[in-house]
Structure formats: C-alpha cells, structure tokens
Protein backbone atom coordinates (compact mmCIF):
# COMPACT_ATOMS: atom_id res chain seq x y z
CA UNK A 1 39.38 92.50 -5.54
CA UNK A 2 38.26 92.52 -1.78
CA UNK A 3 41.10 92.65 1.17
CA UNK A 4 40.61 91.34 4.49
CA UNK A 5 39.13 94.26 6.82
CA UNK A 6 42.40 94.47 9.00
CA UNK A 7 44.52 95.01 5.76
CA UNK A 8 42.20 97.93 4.66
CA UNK A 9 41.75 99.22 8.16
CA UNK A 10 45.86 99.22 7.76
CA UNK A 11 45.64 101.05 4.03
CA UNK A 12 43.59 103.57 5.72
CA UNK A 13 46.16 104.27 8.75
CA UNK A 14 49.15 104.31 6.81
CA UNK A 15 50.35 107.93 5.46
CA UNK A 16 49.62 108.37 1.73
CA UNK A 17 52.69 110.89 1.33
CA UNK A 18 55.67 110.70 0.86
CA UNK A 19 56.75 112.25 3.83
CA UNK A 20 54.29 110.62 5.83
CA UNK A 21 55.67 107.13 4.66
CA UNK A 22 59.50 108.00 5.61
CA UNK A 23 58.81 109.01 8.86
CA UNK A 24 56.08 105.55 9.58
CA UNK A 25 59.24 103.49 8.29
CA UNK A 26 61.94 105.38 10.27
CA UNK A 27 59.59 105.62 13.44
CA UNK A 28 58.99 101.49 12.80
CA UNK A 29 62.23 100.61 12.49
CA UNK A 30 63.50 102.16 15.48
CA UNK A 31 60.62 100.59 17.44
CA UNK A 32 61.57 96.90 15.86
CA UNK A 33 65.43 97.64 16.77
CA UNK A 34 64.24 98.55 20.18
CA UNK A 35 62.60 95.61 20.66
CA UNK A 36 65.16 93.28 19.34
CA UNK A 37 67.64 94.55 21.67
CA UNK A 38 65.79 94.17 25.04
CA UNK A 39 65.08 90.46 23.41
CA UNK A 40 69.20 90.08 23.21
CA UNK A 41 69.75 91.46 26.47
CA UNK A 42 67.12 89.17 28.28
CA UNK A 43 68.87 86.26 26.47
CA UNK A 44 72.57 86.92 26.80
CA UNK A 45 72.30 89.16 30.13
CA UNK A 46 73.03 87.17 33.60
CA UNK A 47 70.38 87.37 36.14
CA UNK A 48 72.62 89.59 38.00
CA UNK A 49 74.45 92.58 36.29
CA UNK A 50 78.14 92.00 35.70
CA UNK A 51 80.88 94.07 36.98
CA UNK A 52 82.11 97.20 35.50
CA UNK A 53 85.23 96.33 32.71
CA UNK A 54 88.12 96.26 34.37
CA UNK A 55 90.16 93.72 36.56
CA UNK A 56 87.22 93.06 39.06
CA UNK A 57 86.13 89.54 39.20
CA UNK A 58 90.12 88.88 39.26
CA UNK A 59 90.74 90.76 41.91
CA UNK A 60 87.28 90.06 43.93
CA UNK A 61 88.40 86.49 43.75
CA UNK A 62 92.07 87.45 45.25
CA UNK A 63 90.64 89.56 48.11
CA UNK A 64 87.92 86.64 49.07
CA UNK A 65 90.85 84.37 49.24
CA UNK A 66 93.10 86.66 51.50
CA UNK A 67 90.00 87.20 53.61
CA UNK A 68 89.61 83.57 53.74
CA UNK A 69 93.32 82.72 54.88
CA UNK A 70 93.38 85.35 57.16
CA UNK A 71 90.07 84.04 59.23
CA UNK A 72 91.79 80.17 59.40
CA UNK A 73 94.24 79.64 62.04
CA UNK A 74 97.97 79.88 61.16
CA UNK A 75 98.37 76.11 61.39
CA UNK A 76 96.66 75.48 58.51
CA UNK A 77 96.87 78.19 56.30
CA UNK A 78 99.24 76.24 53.80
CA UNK A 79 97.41 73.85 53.48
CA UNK A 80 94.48 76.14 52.95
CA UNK A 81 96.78 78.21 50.68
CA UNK A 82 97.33 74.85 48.38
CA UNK A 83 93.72 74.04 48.17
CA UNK A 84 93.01 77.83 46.43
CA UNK A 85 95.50 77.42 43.84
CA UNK A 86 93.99 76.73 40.49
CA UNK A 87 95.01 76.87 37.22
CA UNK A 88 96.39 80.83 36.79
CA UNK A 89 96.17 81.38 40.38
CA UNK A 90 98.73 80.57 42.98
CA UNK A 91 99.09 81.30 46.87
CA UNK A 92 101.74 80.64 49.35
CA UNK A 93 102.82 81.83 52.74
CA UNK A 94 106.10 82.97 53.69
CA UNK A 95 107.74 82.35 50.37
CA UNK A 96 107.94 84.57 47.29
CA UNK A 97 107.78 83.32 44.03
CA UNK A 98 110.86 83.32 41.63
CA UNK A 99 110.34 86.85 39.54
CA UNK A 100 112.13 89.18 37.22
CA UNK A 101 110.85 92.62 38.00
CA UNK A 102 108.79 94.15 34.80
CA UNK A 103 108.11 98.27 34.13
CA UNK A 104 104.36 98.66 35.78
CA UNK A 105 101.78 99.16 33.90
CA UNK A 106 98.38 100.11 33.66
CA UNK A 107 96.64 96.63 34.71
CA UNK A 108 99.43 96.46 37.67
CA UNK A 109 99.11 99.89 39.00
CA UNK A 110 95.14 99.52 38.81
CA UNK A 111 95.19 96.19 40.84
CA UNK A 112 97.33 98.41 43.34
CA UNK A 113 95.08 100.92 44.08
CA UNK A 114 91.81 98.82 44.18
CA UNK A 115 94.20 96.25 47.07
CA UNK A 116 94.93 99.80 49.05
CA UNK A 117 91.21 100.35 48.88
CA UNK A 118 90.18 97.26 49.89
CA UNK A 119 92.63 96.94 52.42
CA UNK A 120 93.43 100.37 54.19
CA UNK A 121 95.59 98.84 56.86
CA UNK A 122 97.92 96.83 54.33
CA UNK A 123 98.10 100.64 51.92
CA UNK A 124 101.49 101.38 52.94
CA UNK A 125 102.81 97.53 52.96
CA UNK A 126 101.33 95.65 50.21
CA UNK A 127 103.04 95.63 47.14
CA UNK A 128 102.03 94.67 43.45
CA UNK A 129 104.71 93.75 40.82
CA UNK A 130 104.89 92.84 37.32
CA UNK A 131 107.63 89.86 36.60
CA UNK A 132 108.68 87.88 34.10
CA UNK A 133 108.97 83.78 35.09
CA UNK A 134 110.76 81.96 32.36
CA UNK A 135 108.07 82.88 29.04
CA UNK A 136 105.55 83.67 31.37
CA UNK A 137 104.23 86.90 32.47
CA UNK A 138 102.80 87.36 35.99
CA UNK A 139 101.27 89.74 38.69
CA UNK A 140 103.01 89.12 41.83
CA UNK A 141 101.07 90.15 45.10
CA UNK A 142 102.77 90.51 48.97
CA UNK A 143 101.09 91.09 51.75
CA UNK A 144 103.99 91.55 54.02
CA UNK A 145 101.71 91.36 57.38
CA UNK A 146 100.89 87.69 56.70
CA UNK A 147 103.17 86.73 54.81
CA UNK A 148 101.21 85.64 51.85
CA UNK A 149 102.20 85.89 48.65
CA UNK A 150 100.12 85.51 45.04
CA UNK A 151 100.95 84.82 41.68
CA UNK A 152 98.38 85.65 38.72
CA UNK A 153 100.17 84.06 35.99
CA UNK A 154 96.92 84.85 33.39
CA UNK A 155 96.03 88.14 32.59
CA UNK A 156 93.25 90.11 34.28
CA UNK A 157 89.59 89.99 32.63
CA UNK A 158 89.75 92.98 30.58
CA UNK A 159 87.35 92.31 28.51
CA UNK A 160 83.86 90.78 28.41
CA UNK A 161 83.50 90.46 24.40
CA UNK A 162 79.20 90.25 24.69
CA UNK A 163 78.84 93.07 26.93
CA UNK A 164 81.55 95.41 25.56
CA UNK A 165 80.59 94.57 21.43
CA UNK A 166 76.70 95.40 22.03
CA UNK A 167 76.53 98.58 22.42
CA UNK A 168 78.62 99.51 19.53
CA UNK A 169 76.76 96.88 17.05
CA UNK A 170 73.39 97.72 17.91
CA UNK A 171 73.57 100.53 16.85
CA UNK A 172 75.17 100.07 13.73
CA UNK A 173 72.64 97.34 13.01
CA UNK A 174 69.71 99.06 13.61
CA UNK A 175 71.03 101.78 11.51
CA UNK A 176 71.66 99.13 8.37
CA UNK A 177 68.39 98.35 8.69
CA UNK A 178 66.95 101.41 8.48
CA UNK A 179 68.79 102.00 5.78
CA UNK A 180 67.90 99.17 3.87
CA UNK A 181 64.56 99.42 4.63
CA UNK A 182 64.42 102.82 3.51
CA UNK A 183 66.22 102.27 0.27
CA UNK A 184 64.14 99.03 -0.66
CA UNK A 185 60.65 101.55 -0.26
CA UNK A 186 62.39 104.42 -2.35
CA UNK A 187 63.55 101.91 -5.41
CA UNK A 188 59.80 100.15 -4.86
CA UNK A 189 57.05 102.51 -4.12
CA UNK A 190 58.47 105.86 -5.58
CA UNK A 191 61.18 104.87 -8.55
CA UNK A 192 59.03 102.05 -9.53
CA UNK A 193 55.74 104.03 -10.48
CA UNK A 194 58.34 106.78 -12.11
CA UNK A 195 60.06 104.42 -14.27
CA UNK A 196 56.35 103.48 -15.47
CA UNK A 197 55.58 106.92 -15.96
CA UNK A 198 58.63 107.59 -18.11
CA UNK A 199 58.74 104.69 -20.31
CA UNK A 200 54.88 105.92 -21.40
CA UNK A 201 55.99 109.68 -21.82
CA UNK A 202 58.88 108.24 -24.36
CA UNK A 203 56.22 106.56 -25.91
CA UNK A 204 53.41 109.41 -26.11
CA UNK A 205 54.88 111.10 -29.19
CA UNK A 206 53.98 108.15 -31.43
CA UNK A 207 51.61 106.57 -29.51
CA UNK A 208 48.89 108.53 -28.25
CA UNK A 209 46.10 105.65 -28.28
CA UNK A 210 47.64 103.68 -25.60
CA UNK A 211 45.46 102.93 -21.88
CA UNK A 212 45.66 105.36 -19.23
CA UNK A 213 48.27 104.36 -16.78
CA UNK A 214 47.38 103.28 -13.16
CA UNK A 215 47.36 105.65 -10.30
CA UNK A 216 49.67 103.92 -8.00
CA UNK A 217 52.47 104.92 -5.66
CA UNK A 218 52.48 108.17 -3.01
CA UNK A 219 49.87 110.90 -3.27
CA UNK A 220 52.40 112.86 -5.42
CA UNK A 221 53.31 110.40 -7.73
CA UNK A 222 49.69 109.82 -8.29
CA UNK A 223 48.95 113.31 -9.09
CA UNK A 224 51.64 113.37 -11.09
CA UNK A 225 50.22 110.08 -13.14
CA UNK A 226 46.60 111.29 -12.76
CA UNK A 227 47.49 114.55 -15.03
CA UNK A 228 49.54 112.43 -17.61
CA UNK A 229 46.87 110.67 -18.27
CA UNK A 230 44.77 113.77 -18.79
CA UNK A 231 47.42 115.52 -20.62
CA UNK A 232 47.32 112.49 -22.86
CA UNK A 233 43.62 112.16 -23.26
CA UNK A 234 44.14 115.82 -24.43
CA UNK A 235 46.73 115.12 -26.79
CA UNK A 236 44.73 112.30 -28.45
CA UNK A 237 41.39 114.52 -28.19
CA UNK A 238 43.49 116.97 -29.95
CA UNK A 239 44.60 114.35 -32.74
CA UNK A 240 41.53 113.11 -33.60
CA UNK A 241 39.90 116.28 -33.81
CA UNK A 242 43.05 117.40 -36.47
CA UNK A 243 42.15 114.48 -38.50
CA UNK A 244 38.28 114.80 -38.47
CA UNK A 245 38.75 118.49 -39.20
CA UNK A 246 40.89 117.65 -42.51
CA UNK A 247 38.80 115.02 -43.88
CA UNK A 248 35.54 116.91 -43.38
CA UNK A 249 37.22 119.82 -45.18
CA UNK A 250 38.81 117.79 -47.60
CA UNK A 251 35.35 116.11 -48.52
CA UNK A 252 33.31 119.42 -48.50
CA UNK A 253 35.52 121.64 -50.61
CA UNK A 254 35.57 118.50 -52.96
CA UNK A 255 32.15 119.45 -54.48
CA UNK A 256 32.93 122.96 -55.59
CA UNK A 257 36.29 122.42 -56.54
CA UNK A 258 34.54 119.17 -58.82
CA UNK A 259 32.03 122.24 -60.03
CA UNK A 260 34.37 124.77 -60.73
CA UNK A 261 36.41 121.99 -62.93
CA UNK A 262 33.94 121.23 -64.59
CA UNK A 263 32.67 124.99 -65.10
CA UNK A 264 36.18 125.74 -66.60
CA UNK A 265 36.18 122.70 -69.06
CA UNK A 266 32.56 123.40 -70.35
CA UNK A 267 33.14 126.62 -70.81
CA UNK A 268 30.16 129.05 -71.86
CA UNK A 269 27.35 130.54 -69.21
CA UNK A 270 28.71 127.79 -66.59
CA UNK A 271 32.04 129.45 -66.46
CA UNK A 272 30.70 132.86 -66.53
CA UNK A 273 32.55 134.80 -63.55
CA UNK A 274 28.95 135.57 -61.54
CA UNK A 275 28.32 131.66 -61.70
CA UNK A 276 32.23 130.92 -60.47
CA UNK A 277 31.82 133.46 -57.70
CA UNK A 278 29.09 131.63 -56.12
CA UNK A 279 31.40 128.44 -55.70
CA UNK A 280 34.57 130.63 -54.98
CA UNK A 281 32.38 132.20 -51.72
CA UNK A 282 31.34 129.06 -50.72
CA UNK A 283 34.65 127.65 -50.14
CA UNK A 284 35.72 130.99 -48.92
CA UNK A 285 33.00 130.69 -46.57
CA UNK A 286 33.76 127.34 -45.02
CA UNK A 287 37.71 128.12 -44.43
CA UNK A 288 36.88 131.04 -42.60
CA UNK A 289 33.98 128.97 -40.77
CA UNK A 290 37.24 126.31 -39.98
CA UNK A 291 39.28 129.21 -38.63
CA UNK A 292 36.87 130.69 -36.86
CA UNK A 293 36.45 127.50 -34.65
CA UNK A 294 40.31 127.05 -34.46
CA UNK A 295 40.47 130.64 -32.81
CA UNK A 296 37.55 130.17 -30.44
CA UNK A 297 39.59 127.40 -29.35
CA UNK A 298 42.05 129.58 -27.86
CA UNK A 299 39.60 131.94 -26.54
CA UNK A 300 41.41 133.90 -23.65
CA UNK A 301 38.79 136.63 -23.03
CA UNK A 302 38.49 137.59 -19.22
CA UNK A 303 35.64 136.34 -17.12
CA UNK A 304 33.41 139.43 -15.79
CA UNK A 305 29.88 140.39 -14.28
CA UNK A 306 26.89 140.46 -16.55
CA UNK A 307 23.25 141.40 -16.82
CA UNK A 308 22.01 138.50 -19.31
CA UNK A 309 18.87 139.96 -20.11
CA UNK A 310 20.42 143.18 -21.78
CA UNK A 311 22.90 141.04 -23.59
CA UNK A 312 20.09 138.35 -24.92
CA UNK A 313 17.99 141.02 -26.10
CA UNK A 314 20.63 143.00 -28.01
CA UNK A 315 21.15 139.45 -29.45
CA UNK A 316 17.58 139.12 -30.97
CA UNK A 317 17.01 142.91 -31.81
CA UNK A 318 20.13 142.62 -34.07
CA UNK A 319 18.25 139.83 -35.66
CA UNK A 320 14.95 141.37 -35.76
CA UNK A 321 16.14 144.55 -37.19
CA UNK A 322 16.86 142.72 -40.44
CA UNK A 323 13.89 140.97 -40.95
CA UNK A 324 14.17 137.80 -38.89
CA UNK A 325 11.36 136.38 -36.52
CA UNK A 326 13.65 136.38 -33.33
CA UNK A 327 12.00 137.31 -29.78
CA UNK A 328 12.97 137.22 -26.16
CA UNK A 329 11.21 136.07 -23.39
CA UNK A 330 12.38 136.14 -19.77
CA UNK A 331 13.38 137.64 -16.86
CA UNK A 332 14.00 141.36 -16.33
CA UNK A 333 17.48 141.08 -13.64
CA UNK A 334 19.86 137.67 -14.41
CA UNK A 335 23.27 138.20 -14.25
CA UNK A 336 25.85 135.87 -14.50
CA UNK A 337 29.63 135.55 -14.08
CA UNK A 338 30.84 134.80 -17.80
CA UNK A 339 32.62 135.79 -21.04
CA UNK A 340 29.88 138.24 -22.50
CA UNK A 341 31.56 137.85 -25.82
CA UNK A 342 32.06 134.30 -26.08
CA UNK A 343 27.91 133.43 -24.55
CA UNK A 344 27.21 135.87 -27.30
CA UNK A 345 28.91 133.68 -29.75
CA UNK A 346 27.12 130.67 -28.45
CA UNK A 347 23.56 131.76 -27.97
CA UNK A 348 24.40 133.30 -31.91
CA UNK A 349 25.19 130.22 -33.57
CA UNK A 350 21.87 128.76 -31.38
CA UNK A 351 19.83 131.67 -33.12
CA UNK A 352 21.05 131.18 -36.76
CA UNK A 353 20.58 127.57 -36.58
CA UNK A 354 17.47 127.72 -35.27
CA UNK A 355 16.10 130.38 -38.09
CA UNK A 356 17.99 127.97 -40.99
CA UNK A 357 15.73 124.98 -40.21
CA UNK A 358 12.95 126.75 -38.11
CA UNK A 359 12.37 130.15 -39.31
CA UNK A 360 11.41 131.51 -36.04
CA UNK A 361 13.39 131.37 -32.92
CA UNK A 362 12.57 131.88 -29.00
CA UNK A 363 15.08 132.93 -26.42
CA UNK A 364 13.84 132.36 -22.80
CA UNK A 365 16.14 133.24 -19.79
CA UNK A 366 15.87 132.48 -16.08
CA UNK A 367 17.50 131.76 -12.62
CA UNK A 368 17.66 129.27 -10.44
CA UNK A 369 19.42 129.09 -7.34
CA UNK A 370 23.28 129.28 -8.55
CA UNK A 371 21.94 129.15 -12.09
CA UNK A 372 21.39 130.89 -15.43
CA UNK A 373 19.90 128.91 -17.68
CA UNK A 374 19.54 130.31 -21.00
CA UNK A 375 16.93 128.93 -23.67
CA UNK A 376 16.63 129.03 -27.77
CA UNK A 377 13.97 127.15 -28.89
CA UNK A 378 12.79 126.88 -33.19
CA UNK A 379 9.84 125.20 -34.65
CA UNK A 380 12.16 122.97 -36.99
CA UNK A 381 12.71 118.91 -37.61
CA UNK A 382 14.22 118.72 -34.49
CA UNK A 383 17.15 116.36 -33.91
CA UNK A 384 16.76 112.72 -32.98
CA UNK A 385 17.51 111.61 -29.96
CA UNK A 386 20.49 109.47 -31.10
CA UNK A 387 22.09 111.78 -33.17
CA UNK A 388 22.27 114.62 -30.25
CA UNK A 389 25.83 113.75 -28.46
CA UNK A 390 26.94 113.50 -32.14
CA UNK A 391 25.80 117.05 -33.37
CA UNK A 392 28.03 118.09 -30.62
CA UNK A 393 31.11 116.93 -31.99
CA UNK A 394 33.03 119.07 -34.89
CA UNK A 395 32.42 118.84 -38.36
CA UNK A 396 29.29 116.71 -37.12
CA UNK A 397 26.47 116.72 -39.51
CA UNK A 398 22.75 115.02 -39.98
CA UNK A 399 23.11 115.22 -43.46
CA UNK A 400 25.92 115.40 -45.88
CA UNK A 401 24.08 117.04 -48.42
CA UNK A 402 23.73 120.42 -46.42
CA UNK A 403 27.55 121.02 -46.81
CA UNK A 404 26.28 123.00 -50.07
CA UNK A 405 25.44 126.07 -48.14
CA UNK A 406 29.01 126.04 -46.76
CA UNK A 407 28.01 124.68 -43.69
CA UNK A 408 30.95 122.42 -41.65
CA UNK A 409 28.82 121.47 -38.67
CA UNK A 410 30.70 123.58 -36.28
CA UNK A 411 28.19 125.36 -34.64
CA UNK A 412 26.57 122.87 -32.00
CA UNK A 413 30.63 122.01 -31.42
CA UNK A 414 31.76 125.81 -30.82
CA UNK A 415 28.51 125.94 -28.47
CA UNK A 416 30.05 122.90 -26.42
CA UNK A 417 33.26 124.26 -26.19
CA UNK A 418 32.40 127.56 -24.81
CA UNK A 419 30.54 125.63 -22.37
CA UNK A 420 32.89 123.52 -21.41
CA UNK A 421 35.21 126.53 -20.38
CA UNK A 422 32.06 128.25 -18.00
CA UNK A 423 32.11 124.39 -16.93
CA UNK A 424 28.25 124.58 -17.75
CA UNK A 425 25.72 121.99 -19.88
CA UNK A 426 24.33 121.75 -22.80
CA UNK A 427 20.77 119.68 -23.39
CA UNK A 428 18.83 119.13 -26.07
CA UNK A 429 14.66 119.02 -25.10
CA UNK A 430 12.26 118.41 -27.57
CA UNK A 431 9.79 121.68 -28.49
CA UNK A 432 5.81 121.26 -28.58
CA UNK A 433 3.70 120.79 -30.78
CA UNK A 434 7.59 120.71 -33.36
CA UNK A 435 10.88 121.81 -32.67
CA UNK A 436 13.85 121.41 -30.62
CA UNK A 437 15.20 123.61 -27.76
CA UNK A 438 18.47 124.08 -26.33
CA UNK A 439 19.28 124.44 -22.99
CA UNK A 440 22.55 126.06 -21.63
CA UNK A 441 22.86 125.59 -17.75
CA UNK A 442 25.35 128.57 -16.63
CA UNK A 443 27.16 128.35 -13.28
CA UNK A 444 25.29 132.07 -12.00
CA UNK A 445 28.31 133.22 -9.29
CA UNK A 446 31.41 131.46 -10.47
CA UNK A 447 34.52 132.38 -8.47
CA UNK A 448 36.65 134.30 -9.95
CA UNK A 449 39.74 131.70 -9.60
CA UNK A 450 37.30 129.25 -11.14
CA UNK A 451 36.88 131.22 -13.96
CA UNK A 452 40.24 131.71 -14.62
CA UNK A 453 41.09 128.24 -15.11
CA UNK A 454 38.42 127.74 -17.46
CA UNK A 455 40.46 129.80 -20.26
C-alpha cells in the first residue's frame, strides 16, 4: 500500500516510543490550546482592554457626570442634572434623596475611597452611604460643595462574566483535552496491540500453527510482538521436530522388532542368542543415536580460542590409526573462536559419513578474511541437488532402506545445529571427477558476547 509523501515524511518525524509519543501529544496539545485561546480572546476581547474588576465603569461614569455639572453654569445645572438621569442613575442638586441609612460595606467603602482619590479637594466633605428606599437598595452620593446629590439604585459592575470565567476554564479545558487525548492514544496504540498479543498467547498452548502476528504499535510493543512470534516459531519448530523424531523411530525400530518376532516364533538357528544380539544392538544403537542428538541440543559448552589445524588433524589421525583412508590438507596457523568439542562432533559425523558411502575422505582447512572454512570432501554418490536442504533436517534420509545399519539420519541435522549456534553455513558442492564436499563457513573472531548467545 503506498501513502502520500507528506504522510510518510510525517511517519518518519513522529517518535516511535513510547515516551517519545507522550511527550509529541502533550507538547501538541498545549500548542492547539494555545492557539485556541488567543482565537477566543481576539473574538470576545474589545478593541480596547477593559477595566480592572471592580466598581470602575460605575464610578467613571459618576465622576464624568460631576465633572460635567460642575463646568455648566449654575442656572442650568438642573436641568442638566435631569438630562443624566437614566435608568439606575439619578442626580439632583440641593436635595437629598429619601434614605434609610444601611451598615457600609465593601462596595460602599470602595466607591469612597476611589471619590477621595479622584477628588482630593471634596476628601474630607463628600460622603458615600448605603440606604434602603422602600425594597430598593441604593448608594447615595453628596457632594456637599455643590450641592449635588446621586443615587445608584443598581448595583456596581462587579463582575464581567467573559473576562472573569476565562481564565479559570481555559485551563481546565485544555487540561480535559489533554487528558482525553492522552487516554484515547493509550487504549488505541498501546492496549490495543496488547490485547492482540494476549488473546494469541492464550491461544499458543493448543495452537501453535497459527500466522505470526503483526508488528504494530510503539517500538516496545513491537519488540515485544517481534519475539512472540519467534518464541512461537520455536515452539512449533520444536513440535514438529517431536513428532518427526517419534515416527522415524517408531518406523525404524519396526523392522527388528518384526525380526526378532519372528526369530522367537521360528525358533531354531534364527533365534539363536548370537543372531538376536545383532538385532538387539541395532536398536540399541539407534536410541542412543536419538539421545545423542537430544543432548547436543542442549549443548552449553563455553566458546574459546582454537588452533583448527591441530584439532582437524587429531580428527583424521584417530581415523587413520584404525585403518581408515582419512587425510588432511590445509593450512599450518587457523584459529577460530568456537566450541572445540562440539566442531569436533560436526566435522566427525562429516568424516564417518563420508567413509560409509565414499571410503576415503579429505579434510581441507583455510582462512579468509573473518573466516574459517573447514572442508570434508568423499568420492561417494553424492547427494542430489534437491534432496540437500532435506538431508539437513532430522531423521532425514535418501533411502529408507539404510535404516538397517541403525542409521536415523541425524548426522547432516546435528552438523546444522552446531552451526547454527557458531551462526555459521553449511553448503553442499559437488566433488570432481565423483563425490560430494561439505563446506562449513566459521565466523574466524566471533565476540565473545556473540558467542555466548549462541548456546
């Protein structure tokens, strides 16, 4: 599936953590609620800023009107004082209005002092009371001087519900949606992929045949996912293996058993004990072959240093001292960072199947850069090129019939595995003029770390 380059060029920018993906979100969201709230303010915000809370534009308006009266002439101040009343707002000269003193409060005593302020030379006359006219409240202002009187009869601007509410919900709403947007990417991209995971490990017990599952999610969950899936490829590497051991077993130790039956109900020189001995080694032979390859399995024996040319020719002297047409040919230094007892193993089983179906058997060693490669070659049939992944496997066999010489196929397979754990290769080249030769590609200076794994 292709994606638009600005969508990958996004995939590529975005953290792959988790971690990395809290903080983008967090960092996001704070840049979206900062946006959204200089938006608000340009839309709900006057052109000019408003006053601080409090009783100012009340009390702005009742000093422009005393201002105002006081520049007129006397004459027509009434009039004048008539034409500012409005609804909540009342002047009048030289009259007070009916009132029932009130305790001062808070709103009264502020509109005092801001009046002294405003007007130092009315301080010590002016006087602002609180007084009750029929059900109404009111603010009742003198300024003795002029005579004018005022009557606020609605309550002073306290409050100016947009300005004084956005501060507080701002920030409440840009921390819900921080919230939520963290919470919706938790449940989604980490619980989701988890949930996944666990509904498949529930399932592994009984179902080990079942596709790999798909790396998705953060880096860790991936990991996480990537080595299920191995750890279930091992598991059902593991099974098959089980079951292709038991049936080869099963069918090879079916022929002597069906021999040894047979022996015991003819009776005479077939059941003689020599004769029943042969049949009784033979099986003996291939269990112990079968356990043999179960234990190299578990082969924990520590990586170390070694010179491969003393160990390969030890190999072939051993072989040579009993008869066998084994020789070495290679270099005179090779060392190589192994397990001398397990290569010893390999290149062993190499050697005897090379002398079962080619009588005489070449070792070659050499170097090559970070390399050992290691070389058995025989002058027998030769496998065919088809069949050579397949001799690799356990219990693998060309043909069936060789089981008679309590053979179980293992030794190409414990080759591979003790390969597998120096992480090196084995190939299969064809000898001239007949023949086959095997090839083991060594890793020559494997770290020590490295090496440690590989058990």
């Amino acid at each position: 599936m292709t994606s638009f380059p600005p969508l990958a060029a996004l995939r590529r920018v975005f953290p792959q953590t988790i971690f990395g993906q809290m903080v983008a979100i967090l960092v996001t969201s704070l840049l979206l609620t900062f946006c959204f709230v200089v938006l608000l303010l340009r839309a709900v915000r006057p052109a000019l800023p408003p006053l601080p809370v409090g009783p100012w534009p009340d009390t702005l308006a009742i000093e422009t009107a005393i201002r105002s009266l006081r520049a007129i002439p006397v004459s027509v101040r009434q009039q004048a004082a008539e034409g500012m009343s409005a609804a909540g707002f009342h002047f009048q000269l030289n009259k007070a209005f009916p009132c029932t003193p009130q305790p001062t409060d808070h709103e009264t005593g502020l509109v005092h002092r801001i009046l002294m302020h405003d007007f130092p030379d009315d301080a010590h006359s002016l006087s602002v009371v609180k007084c009750a006219s029929g059900d109404r409240i009111s603010t009742n202002i003198i300024f003795p001087r002029d005579g004018i009187h005022v009557s606020v009869i609605s309550n002073f601007n306290f409050h100016d519900v947009i300005h004084m509410t956005l501060p507080i919900t701002v920030p409440f709403l840009s921390l819900l949606v921080m919230t939520a947007a963290l919470s919706l990417w938790s449940v989604w991209r980490v619980n989701r992929p988890l949930s996944v995971l666990a509904r498949k490990a529930d399932t592994l017990g009984y179902d080990t045949t079942s596709p790999p599952l798909e790396e998705q999610g953060p880096r860790e969950v991936r990991r996480v996912i990537r080595a299920f899936n191995r750890m279930q490829s091992r598991i059902r590497l593991a099974a098959e293996e089980r079951t292709r051991m038991l049936m080869s077993i099963s069918h090879d130790l079916r022929t002597p058993l069906t021999r040894l039956s047979m022996r015991v109900e003819l009776g005479g020189e077939d059941a003689a004990p020599s004769v029943m001995r042969n049949d009784l080694s033979l099986m003996k032979q291939m269990l112990n072959g079968a356990l043999a390859f179960l234990n190299g399995q578990r082969e924990t024996e520590p990586f170390e240093t070694v010179e491969l040319r003393s160990l390969l020719e030890s190999l072939c002297e051993e072989f040579s001292s009993v008869g066998k047409q084994v020789s070495y040919e290679g270099e005179q230094e090779i060392t190589c960072f192994c397990q001398p007892v397990s290569i010893s193993r390999a290149v062993n089983n190499l050697i005897e199947n090379g002398l079962k179906y080619g009588k005489t058997v070449k070792v070659n060693a050499w170097s090559e850069t970070d390399e050992a490669i290691i070389e058995v070659q025989d002058a027998g049939p030769g496998i065919p090129d088809n069949m050579r992944l397949e001799m690799l496997q356990p219990f693998a066999r060309m043909d069936r019939a060789r089981s008679v010489d309590g053979s179980l196929g293992l030794g190409l397979s414990i080759v591979q595995d003790i390969m597998a754990r120096h992480h090196g290769i084995v190939s299969f080249h064809d000898a001239t003029p007949t023949g086959l030769i095997v090839r083991l590609t060594l890793p020559a200076n494997a770290p020590r770390s490295k090496g440690r794994r590989a058990t």
